[in-house]
C-alpha atoms as a PDB file:
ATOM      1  CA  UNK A   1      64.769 -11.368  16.223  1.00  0.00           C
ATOM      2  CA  UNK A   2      62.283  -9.351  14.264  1.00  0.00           C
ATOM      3  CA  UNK A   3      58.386 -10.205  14.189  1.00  0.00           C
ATOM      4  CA  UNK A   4      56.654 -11.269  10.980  1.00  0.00           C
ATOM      5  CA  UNK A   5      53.118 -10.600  10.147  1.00  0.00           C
ATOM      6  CA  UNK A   6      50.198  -9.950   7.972  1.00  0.00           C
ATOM      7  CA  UNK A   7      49.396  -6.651   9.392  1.00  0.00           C
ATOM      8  CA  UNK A   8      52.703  -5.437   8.855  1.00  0.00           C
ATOM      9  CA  UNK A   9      53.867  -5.224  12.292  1.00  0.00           C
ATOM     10  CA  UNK A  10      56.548  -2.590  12.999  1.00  0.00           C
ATOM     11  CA  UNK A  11      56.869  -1.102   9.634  1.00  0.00           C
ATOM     12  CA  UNK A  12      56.351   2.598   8.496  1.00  0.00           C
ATOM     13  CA  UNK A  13      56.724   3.952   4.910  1.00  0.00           C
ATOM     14  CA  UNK A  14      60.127   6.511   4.786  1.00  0.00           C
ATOM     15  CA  UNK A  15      59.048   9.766   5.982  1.00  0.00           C
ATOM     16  CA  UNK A  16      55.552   8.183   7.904  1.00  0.00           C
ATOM     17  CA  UNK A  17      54.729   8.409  11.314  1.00  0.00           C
ATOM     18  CA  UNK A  18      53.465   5.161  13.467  1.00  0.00           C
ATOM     19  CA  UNK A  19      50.575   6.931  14.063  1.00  0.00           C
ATOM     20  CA  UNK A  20      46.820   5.937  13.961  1.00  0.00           C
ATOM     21  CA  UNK A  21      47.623   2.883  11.790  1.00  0.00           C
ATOM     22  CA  UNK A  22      49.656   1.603  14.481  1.00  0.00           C
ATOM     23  CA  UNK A  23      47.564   2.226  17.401  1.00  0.00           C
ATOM     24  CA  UNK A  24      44.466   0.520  15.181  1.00  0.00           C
ATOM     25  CA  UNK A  25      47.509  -2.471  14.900  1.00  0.00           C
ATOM     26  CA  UNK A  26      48.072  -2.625  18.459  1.00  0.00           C
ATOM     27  CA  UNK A  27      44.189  -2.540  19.298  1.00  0.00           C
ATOM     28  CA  UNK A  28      44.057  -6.117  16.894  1.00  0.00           C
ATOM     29  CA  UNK A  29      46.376  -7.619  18.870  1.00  0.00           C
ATOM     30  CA  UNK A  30      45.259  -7.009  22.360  1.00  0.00           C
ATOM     31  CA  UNK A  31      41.576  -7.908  21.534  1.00  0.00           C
ATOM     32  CA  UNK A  32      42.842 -10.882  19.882  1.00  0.00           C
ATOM     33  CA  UNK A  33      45.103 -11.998  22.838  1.00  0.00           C
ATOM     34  CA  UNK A  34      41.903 -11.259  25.274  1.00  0.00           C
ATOM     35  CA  UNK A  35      40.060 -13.158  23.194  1.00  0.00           C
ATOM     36  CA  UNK A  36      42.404 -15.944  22.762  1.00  0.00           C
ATOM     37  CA  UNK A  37      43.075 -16.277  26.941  1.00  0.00           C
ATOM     38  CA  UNK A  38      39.879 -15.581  27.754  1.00  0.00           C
ATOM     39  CA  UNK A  39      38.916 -18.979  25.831  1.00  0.00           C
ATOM     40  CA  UNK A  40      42.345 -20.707  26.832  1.00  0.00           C
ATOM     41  CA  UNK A  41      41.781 -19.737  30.512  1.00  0.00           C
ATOM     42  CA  UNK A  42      37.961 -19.630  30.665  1.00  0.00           C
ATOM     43  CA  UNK A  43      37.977 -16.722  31.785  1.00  0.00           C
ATOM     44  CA  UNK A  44      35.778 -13.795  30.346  1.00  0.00           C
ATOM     45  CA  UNK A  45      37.026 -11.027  32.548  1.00  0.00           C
ATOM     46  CA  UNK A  46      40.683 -10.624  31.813  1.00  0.00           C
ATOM     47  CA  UNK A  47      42.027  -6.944  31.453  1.00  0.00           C
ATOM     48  CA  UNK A  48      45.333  -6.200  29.459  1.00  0.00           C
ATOM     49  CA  UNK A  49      46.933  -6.001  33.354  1.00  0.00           C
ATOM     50  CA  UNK A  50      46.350  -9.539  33.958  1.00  0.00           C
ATOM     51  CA  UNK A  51      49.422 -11.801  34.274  1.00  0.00           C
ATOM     52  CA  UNK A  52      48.328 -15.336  32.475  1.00  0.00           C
ATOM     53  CA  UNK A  53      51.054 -17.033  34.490  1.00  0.00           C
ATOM     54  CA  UNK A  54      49.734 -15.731  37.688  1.00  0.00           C
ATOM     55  CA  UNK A  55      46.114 -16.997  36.794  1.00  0.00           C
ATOM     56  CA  UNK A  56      47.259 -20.348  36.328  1.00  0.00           C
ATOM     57  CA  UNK A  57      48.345 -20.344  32.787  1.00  0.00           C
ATOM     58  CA  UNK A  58      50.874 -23.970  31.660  1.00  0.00           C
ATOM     59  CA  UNK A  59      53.118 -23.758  29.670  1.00  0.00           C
ATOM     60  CA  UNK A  60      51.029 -25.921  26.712  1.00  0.00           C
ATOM     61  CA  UNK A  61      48.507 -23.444  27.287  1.00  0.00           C
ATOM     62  CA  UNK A  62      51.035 -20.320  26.234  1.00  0.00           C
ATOM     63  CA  UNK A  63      52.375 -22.751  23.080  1.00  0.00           C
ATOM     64  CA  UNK A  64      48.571 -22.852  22.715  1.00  0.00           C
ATOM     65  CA  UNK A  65      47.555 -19.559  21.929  1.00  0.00           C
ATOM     66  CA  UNK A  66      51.091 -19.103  20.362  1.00  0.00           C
ATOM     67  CA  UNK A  67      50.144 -21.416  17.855  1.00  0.00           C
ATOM     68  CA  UNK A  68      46.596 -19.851  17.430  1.00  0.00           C
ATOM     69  CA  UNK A  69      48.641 -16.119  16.527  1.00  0.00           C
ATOM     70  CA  UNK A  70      50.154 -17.740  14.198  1.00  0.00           C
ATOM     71  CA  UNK A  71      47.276 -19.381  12.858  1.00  0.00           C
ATOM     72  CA  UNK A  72      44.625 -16.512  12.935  1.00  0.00           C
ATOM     73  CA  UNK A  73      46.649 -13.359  12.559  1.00  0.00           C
ATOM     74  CA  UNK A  74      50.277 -14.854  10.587  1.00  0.00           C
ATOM     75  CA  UNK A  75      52.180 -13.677  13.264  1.00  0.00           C
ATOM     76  CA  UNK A  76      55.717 -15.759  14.291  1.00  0.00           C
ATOM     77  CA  UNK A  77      56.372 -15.481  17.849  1.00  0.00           C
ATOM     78  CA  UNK A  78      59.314 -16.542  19.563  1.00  0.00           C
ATOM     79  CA  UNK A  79      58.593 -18.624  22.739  1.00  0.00           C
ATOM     80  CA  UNK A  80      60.568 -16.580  24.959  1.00  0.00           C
ATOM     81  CA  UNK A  81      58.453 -13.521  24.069  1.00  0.00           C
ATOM     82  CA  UNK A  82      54.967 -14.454  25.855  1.00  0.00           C
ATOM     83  CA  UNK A  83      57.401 -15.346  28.914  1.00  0.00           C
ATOM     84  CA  UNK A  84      58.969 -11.849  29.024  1.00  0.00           C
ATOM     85  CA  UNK A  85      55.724 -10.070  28.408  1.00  0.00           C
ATOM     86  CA  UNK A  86      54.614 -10.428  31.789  1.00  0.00           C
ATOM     87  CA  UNK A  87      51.013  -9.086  31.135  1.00  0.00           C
ATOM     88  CA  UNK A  88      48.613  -9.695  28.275  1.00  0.00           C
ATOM     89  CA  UNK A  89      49.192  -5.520  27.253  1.00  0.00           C
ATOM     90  CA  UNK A  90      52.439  -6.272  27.888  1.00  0.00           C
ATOM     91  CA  UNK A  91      52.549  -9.086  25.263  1.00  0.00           C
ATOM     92  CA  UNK A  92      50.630  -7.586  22.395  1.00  0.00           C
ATOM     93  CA  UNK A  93      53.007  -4.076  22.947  1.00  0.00           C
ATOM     94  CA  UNK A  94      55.969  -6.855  22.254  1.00  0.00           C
ATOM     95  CA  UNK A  95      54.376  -8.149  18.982  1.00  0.00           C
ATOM     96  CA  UNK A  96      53.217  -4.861  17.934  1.00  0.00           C
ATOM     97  CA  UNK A  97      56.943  -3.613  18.527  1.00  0.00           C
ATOM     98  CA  UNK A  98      59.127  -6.934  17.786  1.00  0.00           C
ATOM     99  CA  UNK A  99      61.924  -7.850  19.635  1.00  0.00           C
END
């Protein structure tokens, strides 16, 4: 499966490097998945190390913020990719990279 979004996610230009314009990518996702559990777990102090599961996360809570990505940022995520992700870094590295 291949991850669709706005930002173009996982794409470089024929003879470009993933450089700067990815890492500025990845950066938009992780603050926007902190910001998105933070609200969904009302929690202000999660880290890109912290396991939603672990801090009590449901599983309508993960559709949730799914839902919300796609919403905010027009990105498709498949279910089973917040589940593998184990941490939040974890999870915006998958979306940044696709499956």
């Amino acid at each position: 499966m291949r991850l669709v979004d706005s930002l173009s996610v996982g794409t470089t230009a024929p003879g470009e490097t993933d450089g700067a314009g990815a890492d500025d990518k990845l950066e938009a996702i992780q603050r926007q998945l902190l910001a998105l559990w933070s609200e969904t777990l009302r929690n202000d102090s999660l880290t890109l190390d912290d396991d939603p599961l672990q801090l009590g996360a449901t599983s309508m809570q993960i559709m949730s913020v799914i839902g919300r990505l796609a919403e905010e940022m027009t990105i498709e995520v498949p279910v089973e990719a917040m589940f593998d992700a184990i941490t939040i870094g974890e999870q915006a590295s998958t979306l940044r990279t696709g499956l």
